[in-house]
N, C-alpha and C. Protein backbone atom coordinates (compact mmCIF):
# COMPACT_ATOMS: atom_id res chain seq x y z
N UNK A 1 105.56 117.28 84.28
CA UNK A 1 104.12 117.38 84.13
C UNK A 1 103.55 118.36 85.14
N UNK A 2 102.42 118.59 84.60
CA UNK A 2 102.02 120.19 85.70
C UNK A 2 100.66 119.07 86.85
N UNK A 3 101.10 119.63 87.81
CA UNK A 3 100.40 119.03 89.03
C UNK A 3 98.62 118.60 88.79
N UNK A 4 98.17 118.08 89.73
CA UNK A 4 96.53 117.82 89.54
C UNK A 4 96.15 117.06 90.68
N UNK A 5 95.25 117.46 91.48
CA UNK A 5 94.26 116.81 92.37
C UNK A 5 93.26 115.81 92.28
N UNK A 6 92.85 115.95 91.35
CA UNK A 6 91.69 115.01 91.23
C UNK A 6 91.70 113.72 89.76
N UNK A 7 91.95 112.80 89.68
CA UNK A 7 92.41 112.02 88.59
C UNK A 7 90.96 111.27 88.50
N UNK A 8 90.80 111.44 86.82
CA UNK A 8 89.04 110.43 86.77
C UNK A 8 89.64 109.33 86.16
N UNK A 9 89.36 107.97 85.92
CA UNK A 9 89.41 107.07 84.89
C UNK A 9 87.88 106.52 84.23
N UNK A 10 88.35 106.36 83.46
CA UNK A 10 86.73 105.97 82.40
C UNK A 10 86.14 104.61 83.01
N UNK A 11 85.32 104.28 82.67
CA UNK A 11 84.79 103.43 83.46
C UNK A 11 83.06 102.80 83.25
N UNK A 12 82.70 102.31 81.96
CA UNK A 12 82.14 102.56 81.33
C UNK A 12 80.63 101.50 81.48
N UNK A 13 81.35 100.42 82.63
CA UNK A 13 80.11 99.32 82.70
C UNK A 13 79.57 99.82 84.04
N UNK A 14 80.16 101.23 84.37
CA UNK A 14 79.72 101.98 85.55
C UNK A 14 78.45 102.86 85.38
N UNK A 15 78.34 103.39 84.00
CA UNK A 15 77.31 104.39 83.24
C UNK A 15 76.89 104.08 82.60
N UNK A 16 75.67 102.26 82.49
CA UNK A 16 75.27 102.17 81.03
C UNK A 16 74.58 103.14 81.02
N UNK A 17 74.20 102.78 78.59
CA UNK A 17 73.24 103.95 78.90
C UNK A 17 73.49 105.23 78.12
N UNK A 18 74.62 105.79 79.03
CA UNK A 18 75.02 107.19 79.28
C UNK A 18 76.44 107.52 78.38
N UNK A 19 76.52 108.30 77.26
CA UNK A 19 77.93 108.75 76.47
C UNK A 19 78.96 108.98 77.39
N UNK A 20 80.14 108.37 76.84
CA UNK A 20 81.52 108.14 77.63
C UNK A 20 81.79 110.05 77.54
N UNK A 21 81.71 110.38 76.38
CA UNK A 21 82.26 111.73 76.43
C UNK A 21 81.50 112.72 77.19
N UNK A 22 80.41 112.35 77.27
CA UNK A 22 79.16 113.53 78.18
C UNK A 22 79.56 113.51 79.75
N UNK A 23 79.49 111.81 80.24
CA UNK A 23 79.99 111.79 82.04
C UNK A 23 81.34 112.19 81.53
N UNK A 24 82.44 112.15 80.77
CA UNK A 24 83.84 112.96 81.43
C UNK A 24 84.26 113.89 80.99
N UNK A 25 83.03 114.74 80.18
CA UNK A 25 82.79 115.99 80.26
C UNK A 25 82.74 116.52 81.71
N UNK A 26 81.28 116.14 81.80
CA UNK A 26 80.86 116.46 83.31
C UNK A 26 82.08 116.23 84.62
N UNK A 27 82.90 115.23 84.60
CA UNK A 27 83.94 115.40 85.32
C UNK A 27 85.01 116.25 85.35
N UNK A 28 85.58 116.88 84.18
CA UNK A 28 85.75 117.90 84.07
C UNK A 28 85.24 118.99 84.63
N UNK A 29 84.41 119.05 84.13
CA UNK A 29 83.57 120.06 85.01
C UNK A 29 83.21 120.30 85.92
N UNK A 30 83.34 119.45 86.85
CA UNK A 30 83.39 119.63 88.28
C UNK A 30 84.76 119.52 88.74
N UNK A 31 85.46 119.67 88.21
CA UNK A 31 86.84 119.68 88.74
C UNK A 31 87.77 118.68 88.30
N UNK A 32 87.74 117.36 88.05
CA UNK A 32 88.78 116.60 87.30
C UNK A 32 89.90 116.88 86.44
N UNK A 33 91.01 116.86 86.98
CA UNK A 33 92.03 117.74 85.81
C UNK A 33 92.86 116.89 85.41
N UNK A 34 92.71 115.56 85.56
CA UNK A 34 93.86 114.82 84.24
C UNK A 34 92.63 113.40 84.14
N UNK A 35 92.59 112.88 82.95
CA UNK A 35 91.63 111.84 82.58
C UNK A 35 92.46 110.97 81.97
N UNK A 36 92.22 109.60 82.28
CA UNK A 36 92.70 108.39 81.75
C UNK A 36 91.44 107.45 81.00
N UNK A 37 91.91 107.04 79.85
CA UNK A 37 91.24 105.95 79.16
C UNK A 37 91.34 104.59 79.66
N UNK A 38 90.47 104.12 79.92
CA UNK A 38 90.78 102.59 80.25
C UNK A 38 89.93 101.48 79.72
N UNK A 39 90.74 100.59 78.74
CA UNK A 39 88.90 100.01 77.91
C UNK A 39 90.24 98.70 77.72
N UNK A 40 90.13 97.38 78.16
CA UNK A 40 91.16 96.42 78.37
C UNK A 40 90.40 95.17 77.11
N UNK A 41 88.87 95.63 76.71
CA UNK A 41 88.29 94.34 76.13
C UNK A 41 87.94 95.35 75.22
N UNK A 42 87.56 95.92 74.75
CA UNK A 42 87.34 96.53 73.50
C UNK A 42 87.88 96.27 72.23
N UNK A 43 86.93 96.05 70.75
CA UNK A 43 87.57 96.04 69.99
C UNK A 43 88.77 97.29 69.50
N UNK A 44 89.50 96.88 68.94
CA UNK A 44 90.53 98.24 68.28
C UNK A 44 90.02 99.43 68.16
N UNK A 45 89.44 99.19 66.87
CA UNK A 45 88.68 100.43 66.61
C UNK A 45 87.74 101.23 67.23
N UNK A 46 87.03 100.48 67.57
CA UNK A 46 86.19 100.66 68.82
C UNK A 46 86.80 101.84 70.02
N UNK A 47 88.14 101.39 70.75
CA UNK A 47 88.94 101.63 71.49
C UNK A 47 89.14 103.21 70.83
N UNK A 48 90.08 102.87 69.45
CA UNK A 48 90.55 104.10 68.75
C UNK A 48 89.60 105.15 68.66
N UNK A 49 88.41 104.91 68.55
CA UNK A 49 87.27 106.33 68.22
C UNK A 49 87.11 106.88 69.78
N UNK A 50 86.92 105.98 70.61
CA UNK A 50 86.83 106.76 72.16
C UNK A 50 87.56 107.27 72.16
N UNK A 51 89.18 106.91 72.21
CA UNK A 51 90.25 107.96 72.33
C UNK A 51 90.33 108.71 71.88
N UNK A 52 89.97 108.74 70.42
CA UNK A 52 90.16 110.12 69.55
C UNK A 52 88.92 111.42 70.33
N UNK A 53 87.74 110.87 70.38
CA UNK A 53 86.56 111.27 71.21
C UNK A 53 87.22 111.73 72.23
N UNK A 54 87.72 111.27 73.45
CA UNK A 54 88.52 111.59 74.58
C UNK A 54 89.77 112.83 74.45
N UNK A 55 90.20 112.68 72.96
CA UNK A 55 91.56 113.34 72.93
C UNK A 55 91.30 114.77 72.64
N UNK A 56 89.89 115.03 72.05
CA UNK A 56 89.65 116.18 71.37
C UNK A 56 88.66 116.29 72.48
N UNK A 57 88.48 116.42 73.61
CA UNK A 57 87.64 116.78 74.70
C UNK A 57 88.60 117.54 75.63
N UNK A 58 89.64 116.56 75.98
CA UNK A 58 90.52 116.43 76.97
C UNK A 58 91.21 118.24 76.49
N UNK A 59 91.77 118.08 75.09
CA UNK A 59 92.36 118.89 74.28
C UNK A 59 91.70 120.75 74.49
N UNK A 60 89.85 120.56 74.49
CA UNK A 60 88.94 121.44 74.55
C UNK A 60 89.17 122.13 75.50
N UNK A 61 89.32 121.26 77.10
CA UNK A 61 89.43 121.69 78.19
C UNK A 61 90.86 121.82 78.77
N UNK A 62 92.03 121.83 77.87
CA UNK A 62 92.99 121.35 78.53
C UNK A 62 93.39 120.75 79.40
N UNK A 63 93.42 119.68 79.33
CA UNK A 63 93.27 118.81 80.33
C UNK A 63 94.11 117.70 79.79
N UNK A 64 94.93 116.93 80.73
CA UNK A 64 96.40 116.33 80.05
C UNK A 64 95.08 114.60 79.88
N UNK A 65 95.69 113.95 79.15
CA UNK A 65 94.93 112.69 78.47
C UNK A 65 95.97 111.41 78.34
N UNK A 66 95.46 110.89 79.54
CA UNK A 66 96.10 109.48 79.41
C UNK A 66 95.46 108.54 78.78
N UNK A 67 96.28 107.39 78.50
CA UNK A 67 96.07 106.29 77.92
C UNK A 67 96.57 105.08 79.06
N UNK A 68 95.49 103.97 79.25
CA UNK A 68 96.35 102.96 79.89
C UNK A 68 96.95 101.73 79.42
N UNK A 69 97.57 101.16 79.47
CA UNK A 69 98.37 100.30 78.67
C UNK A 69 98.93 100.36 77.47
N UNK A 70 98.12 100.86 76.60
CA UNK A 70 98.15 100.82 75.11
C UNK A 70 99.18 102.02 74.42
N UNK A 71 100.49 101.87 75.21
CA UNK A 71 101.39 102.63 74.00
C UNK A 71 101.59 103.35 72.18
N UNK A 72 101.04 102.16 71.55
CA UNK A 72 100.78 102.14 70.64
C UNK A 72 99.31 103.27 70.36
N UNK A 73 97.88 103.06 70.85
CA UNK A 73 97.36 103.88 70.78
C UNK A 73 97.44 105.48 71.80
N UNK A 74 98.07 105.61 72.69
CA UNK A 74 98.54 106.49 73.41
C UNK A 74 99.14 107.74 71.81
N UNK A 75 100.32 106.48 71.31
CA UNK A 75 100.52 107.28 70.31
C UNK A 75 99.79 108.00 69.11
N UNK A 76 99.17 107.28 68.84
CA UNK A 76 98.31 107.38 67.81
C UNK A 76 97.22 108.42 67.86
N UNK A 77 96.83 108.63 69.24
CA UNK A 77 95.91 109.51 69.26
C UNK A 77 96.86 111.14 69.98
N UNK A 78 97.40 110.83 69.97
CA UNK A 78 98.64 112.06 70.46
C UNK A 78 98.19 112.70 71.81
N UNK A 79 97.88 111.14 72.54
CA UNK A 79 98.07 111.82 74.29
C UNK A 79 98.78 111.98 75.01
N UNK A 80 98.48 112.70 75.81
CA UNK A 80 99.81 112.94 76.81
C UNK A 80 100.31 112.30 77.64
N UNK A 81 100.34 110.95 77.65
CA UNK A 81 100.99 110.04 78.20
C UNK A 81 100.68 108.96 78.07
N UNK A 82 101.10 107.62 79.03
CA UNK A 82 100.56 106.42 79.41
C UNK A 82 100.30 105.90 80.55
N UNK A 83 99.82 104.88 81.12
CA UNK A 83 99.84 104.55 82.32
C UNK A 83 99.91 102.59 82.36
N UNK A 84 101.01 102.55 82.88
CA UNK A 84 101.28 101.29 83.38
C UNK A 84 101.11 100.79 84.34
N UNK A 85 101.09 99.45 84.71
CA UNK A 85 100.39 98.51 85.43
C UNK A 85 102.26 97.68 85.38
N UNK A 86 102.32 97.23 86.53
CA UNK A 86 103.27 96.27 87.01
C UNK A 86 103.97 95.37 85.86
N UNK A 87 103.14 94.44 85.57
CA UNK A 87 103.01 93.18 84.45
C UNK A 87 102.55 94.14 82.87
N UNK A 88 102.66 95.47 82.62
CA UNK A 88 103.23 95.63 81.32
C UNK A 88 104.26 95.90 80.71
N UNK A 89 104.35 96.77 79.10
CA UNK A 89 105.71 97.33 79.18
C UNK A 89 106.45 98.02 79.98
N UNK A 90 108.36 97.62 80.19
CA UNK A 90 108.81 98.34 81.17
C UNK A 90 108.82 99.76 81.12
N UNK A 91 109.08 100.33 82.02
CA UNK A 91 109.01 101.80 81.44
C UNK A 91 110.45 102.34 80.53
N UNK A 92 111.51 101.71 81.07
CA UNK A 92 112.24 102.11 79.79
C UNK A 92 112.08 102.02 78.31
N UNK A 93 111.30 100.71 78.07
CA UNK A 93 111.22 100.17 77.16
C UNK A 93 110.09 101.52 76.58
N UNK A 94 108.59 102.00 77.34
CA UNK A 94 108.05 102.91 77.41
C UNK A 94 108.49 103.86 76.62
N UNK A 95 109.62 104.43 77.70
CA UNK A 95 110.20 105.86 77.28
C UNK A 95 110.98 105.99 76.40
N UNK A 96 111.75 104.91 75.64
CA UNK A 96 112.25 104.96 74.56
C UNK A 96 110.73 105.40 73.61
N UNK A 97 109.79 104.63 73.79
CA UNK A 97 108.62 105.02 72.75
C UNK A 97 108.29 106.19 73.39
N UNK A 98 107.58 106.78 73.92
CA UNK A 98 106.77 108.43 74.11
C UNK A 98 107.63 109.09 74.49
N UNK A 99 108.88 109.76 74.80
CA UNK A 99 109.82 109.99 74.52
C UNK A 99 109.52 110.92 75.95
N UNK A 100 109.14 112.66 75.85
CA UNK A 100 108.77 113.15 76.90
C UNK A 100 107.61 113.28 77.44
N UNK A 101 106.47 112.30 76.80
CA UNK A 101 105.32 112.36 77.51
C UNK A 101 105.11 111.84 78.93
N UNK A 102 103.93 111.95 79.55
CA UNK A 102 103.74 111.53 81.25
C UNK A 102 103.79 110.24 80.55
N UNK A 103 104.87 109.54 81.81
CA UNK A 103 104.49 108.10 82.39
C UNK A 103 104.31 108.09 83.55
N UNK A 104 102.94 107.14 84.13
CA UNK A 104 102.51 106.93 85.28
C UNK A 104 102.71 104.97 85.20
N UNK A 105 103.11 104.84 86.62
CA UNK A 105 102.92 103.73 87.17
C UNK A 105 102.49 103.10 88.49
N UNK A 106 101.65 102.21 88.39
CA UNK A 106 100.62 101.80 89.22
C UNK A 106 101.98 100.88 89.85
N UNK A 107 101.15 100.96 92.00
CA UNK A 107 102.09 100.63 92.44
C UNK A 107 101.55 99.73 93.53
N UNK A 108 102.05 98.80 94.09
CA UNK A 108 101.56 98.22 94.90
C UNK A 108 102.61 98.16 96.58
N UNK A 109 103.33 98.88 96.38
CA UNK A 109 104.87 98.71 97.68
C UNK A 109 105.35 99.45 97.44
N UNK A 110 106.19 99.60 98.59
CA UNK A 110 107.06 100.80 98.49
C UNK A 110 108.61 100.47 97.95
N UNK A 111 108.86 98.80 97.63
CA UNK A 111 110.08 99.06 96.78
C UNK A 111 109.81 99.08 95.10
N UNK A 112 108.29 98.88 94.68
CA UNK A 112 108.10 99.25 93.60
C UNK A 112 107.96 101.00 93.39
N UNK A 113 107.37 101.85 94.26
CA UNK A 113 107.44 102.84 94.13
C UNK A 113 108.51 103.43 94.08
N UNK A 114 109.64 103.19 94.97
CA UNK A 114 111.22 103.71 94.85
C UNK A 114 112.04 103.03 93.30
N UNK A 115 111.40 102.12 92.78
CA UNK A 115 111.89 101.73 91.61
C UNK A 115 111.39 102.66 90.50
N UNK A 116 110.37 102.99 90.48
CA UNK A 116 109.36 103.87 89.59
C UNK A 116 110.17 104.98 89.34
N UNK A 117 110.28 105.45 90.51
CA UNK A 117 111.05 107.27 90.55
C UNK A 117 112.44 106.97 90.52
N UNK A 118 112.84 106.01 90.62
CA UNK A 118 114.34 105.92 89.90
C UNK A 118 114.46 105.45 88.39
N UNK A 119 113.23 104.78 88.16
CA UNK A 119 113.60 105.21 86.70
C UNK A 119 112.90 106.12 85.43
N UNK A 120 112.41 106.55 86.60
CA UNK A 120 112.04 107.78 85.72
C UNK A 120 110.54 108.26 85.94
N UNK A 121 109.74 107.62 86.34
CA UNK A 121 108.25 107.84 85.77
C UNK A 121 107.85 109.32 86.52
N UNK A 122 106.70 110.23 85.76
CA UNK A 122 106.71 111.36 86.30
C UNK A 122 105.83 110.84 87.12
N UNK A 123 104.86 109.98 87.34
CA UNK A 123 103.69 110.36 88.85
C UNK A 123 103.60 108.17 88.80
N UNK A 124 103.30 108.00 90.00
CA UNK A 124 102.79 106.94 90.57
C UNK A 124 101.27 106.60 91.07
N UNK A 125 100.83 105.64 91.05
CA UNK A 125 99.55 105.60 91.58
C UNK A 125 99.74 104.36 92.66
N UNK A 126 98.83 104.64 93.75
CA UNK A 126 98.82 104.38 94.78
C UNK A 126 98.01 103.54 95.81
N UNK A 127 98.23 102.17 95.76
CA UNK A 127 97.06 101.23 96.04
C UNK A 127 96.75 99.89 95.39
N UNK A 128 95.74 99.10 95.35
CA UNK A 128 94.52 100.12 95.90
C UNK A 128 94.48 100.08 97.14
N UNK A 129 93.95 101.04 97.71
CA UNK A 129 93.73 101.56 98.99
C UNK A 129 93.16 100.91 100.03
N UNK A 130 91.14 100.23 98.95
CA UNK A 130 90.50 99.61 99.46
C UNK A 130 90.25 98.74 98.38
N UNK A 131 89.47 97.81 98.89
CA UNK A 131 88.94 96.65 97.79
C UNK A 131 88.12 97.34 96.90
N UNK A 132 88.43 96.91 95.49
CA UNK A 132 87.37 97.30 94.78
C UNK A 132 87.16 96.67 93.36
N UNK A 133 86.32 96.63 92.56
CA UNK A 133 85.52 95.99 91.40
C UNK A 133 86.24 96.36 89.91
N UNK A 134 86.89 97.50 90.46
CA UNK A 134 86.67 98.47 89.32
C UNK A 134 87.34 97.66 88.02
N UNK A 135 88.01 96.58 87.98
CA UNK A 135 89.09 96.01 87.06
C UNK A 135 89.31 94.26 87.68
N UNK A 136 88.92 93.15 86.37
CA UNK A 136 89.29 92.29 87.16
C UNK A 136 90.78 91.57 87.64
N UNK A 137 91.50 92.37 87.30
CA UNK A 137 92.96 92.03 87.93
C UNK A 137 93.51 92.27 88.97
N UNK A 138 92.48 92.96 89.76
CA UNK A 138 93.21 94.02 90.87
C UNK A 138 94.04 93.25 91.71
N UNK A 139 94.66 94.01 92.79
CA UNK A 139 95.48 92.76 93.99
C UNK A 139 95.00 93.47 95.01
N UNK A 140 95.34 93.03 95.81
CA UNK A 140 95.06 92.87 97.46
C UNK A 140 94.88 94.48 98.01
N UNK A 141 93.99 94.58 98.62
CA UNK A 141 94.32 96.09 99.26
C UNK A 141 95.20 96.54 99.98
N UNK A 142 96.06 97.70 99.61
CA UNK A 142 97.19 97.55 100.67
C UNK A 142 97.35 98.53 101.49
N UNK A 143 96.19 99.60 101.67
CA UNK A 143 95.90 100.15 103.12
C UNK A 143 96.65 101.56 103.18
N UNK A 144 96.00 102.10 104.33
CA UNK A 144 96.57 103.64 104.45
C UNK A 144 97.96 103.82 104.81
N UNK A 145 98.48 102.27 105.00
CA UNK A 145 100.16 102.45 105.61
C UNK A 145 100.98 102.80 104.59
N UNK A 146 100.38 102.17 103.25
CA UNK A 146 101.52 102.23 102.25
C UNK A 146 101.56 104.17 101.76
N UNK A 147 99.99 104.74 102.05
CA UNK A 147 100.02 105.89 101.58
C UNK A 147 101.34 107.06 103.01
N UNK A 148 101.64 106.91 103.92
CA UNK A 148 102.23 107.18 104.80
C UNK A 148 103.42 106.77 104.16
N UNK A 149 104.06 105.59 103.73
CA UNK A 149 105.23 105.41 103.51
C UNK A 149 105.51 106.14 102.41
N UNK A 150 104.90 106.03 101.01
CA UNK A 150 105.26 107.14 99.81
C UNK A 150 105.38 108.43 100.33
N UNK A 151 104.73 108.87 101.38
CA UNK A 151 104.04 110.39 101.52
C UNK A 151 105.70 110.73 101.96
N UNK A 152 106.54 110.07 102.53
CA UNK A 152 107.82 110.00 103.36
C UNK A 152 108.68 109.90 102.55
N UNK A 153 108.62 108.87 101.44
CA UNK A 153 110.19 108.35 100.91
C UNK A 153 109.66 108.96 99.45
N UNK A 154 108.54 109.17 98.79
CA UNK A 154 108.55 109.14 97.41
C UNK A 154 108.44 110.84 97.07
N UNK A 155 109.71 111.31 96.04
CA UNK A 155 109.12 112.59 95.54
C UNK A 155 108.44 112.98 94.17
N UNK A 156 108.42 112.30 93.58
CA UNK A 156 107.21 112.63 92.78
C UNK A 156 105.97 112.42 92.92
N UNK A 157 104.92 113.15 92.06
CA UNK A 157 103.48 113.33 92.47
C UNK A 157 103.25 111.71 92.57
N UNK A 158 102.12 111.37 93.20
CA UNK A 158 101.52 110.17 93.65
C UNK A 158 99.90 110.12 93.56
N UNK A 159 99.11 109.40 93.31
CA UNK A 159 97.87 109.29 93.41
C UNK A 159 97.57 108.51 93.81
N UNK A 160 96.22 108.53 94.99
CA UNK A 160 96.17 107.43 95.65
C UNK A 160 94.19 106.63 94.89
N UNK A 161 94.53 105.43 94.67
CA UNK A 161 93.28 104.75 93.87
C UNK A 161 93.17 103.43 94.83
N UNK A 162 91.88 102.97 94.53
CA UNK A 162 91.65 101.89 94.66
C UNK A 162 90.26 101.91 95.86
N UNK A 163 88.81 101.68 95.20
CA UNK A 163 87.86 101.83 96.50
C UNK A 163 87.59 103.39 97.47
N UNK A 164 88.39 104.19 96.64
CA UNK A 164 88.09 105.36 97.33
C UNK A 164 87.03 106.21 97.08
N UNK A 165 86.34 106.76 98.13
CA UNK A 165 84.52 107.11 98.03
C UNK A 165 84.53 108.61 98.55
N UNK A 166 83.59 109.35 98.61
CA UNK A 166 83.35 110.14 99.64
C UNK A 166 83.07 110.22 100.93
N UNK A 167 82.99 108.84 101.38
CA UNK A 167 82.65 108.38 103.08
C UNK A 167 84.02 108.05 103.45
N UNK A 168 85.32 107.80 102.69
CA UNK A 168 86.51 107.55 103.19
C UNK A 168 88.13 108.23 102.47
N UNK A 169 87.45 109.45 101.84
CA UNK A 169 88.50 109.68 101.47
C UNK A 169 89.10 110.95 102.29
N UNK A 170 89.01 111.30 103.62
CA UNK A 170 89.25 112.10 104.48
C UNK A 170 90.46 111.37 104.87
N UNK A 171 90.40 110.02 105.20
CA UNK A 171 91.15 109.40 106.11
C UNK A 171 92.39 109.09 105.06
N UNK A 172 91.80 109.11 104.12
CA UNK A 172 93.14 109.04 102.84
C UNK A 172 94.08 109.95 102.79
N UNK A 173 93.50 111.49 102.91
CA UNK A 173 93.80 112.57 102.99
C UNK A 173 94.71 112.84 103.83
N UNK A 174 94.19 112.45 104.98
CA UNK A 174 94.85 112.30 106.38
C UNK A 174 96.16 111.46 106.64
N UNK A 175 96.19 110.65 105.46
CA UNK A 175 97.67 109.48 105.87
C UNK A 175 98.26 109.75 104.86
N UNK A 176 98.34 111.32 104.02
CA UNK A 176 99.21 111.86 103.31
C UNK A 176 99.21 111.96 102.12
N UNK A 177 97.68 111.54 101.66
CA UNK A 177 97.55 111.89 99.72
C UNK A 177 97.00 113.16 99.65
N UNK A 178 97.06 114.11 98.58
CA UNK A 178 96.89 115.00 97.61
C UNK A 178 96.29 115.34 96.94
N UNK A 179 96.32 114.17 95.95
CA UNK A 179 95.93 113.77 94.70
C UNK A 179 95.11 112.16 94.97
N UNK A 180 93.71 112.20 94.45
CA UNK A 180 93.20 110.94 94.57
C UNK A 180 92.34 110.47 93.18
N UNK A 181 92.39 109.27 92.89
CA UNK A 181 91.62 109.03 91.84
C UNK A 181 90.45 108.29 92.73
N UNK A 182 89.30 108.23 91.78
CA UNK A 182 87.83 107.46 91.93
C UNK A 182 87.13 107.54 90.74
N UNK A 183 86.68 105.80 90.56
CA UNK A 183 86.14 105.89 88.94
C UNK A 183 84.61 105.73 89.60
N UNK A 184 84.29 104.32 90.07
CA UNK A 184 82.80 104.39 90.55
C UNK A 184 82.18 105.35 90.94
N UNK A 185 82.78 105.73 91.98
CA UNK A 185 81.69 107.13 92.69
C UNK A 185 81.93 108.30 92.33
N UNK A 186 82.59 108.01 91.18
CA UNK A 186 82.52 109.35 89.81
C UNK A 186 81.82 109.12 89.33
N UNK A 187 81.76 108.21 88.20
CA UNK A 187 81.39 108.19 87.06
C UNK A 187 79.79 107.49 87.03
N UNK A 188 79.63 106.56 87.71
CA UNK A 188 79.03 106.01 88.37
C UNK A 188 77.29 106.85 89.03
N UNK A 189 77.95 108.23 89.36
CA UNK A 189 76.49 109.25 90.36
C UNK A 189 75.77 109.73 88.99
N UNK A 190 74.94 110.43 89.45
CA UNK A 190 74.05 110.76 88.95
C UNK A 190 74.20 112.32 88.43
N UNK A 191 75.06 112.81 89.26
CA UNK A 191 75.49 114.05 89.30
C UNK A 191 76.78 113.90 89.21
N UNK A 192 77.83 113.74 88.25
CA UNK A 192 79.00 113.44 88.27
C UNK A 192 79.87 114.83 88.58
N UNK A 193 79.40 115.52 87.95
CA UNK A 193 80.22 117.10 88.21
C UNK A 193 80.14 117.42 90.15
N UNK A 194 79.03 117.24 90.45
CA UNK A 194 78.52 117.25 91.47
C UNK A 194 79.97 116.72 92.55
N UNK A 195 79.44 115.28 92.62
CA UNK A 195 80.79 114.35 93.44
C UNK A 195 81.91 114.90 93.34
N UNK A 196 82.83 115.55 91.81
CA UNK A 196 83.46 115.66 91.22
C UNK A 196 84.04 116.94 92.40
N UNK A 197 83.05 117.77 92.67
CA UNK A 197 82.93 119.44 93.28
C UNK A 197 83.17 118.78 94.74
N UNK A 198 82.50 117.41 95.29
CA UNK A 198 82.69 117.67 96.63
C UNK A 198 83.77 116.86 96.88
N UNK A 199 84.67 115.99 95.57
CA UNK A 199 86.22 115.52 96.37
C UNK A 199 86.89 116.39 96.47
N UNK A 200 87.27 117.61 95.39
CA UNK A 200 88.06 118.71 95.63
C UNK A 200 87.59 119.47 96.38
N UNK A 201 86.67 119.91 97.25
CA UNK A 201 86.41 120.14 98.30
C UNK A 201 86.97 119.55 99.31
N UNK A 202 86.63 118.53 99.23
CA UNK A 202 87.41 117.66 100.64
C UNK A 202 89.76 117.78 100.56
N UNK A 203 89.70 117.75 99.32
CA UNK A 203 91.10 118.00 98.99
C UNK A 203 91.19 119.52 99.40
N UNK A 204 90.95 120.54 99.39
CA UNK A 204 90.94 121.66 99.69
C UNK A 204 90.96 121.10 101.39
N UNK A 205 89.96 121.21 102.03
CA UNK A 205 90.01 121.51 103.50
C UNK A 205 91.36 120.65 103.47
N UNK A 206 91.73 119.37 103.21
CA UNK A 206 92.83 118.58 103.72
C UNK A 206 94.34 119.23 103.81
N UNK A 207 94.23 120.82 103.08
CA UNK A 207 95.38 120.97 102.66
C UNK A 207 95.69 122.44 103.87
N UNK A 208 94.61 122.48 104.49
CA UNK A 208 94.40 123.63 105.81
C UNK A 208 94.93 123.37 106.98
């Protein structure tokens, strides 16, 4: 998979109101270069038209288009990958289905992360970092140590999520991420392109 700095996820009880495709337009547009779907209560169909909506956006801007959990619609809408969570399908089981598309997996340790990249997955995610709302399943925050330990033992790309803002993602930066996702204080502002312009900013100086 071709590299990326800035990871958005959808996030939708963050923007009432406001069209899913217009804010991750606008994230795009300020810089966001890989987008994930994430809709865990949605009806089917429901689900299926965002994605398709999402897939032919993503597609516009080139811009690679994840799916989370949902293999089955991942397929269906012909995105470029999936993204797993601990407690879903395994990833072999995965990669027998999407064959060479991105798999990402969400990580909470560093012997899940060394499991990840041994069996295969192209990028990991990282955290969460800090506490946060964004999903009600989340687990425990597990801090800038774990981003230091991947930054050391893990070689594939990594993203670091979970509670990360513009008042603290320096220090993220600083204990060895790259690549960071943020759905709230994306999707969430008022100026989404905006925020969007000043994390890759902050990713830029981090890399000086």
């Amino acid at each position: 998979m071709r590299d990326f700095r800035l990871y958005v996820i959808t996030g939708e009880n963050f923007h009432p109101g406001r069209d899913l495709v217009q804010v991750m337009e606008q994230a795009i547009v300020g810089g966001a270069d890989i987008v994930q779907f994430r809709d865990k209560t949605g009806a089917r169909t429901e689900r299926l038209r965002k994605a398709q909506a999402l897939r032919e956006l993503t597609r516009r801007y080139a811009v690679p288009f994840i799916v989370n959990d949902d293999v089955e619609l991942a397929l269906e809408v012909d995105a470029d990958g999936v993204h797993l969570g601990q407690g879903d399908l395994s990833l072999e089981e995965a990669r027998r289905k999407v064959g060479n598309r991105i798999i990402g997996i969400s990580t909470h340790a560093i012997e899940e992360a060394l499991l990840a990249q041994k069996q295969g997955a192209d990028y990991i995610g990282v955290g969460p970092i800090y506490a946060t709302q964004t999903k009600a399943d989340v687990v425990a925050p597990v801090g800038l140590d774990y981003i230091r330990a991947v930054s050391q033992q893990i070689t594939i790309p990594f993203v670091a999520i979970g509670g990360i803002k513009l008042g603290n993602v320096d220090e993220v930066i600083q204990a060895g991420a790259t690549r960071v996702c943020a759905i709230s204080e994306l999707v969430g502002s008022d100026d989404v392109a905006d925020v969007c312009r000043s994390f890759i900013q902050k990713l830029d100086q981090g890399k000086g």
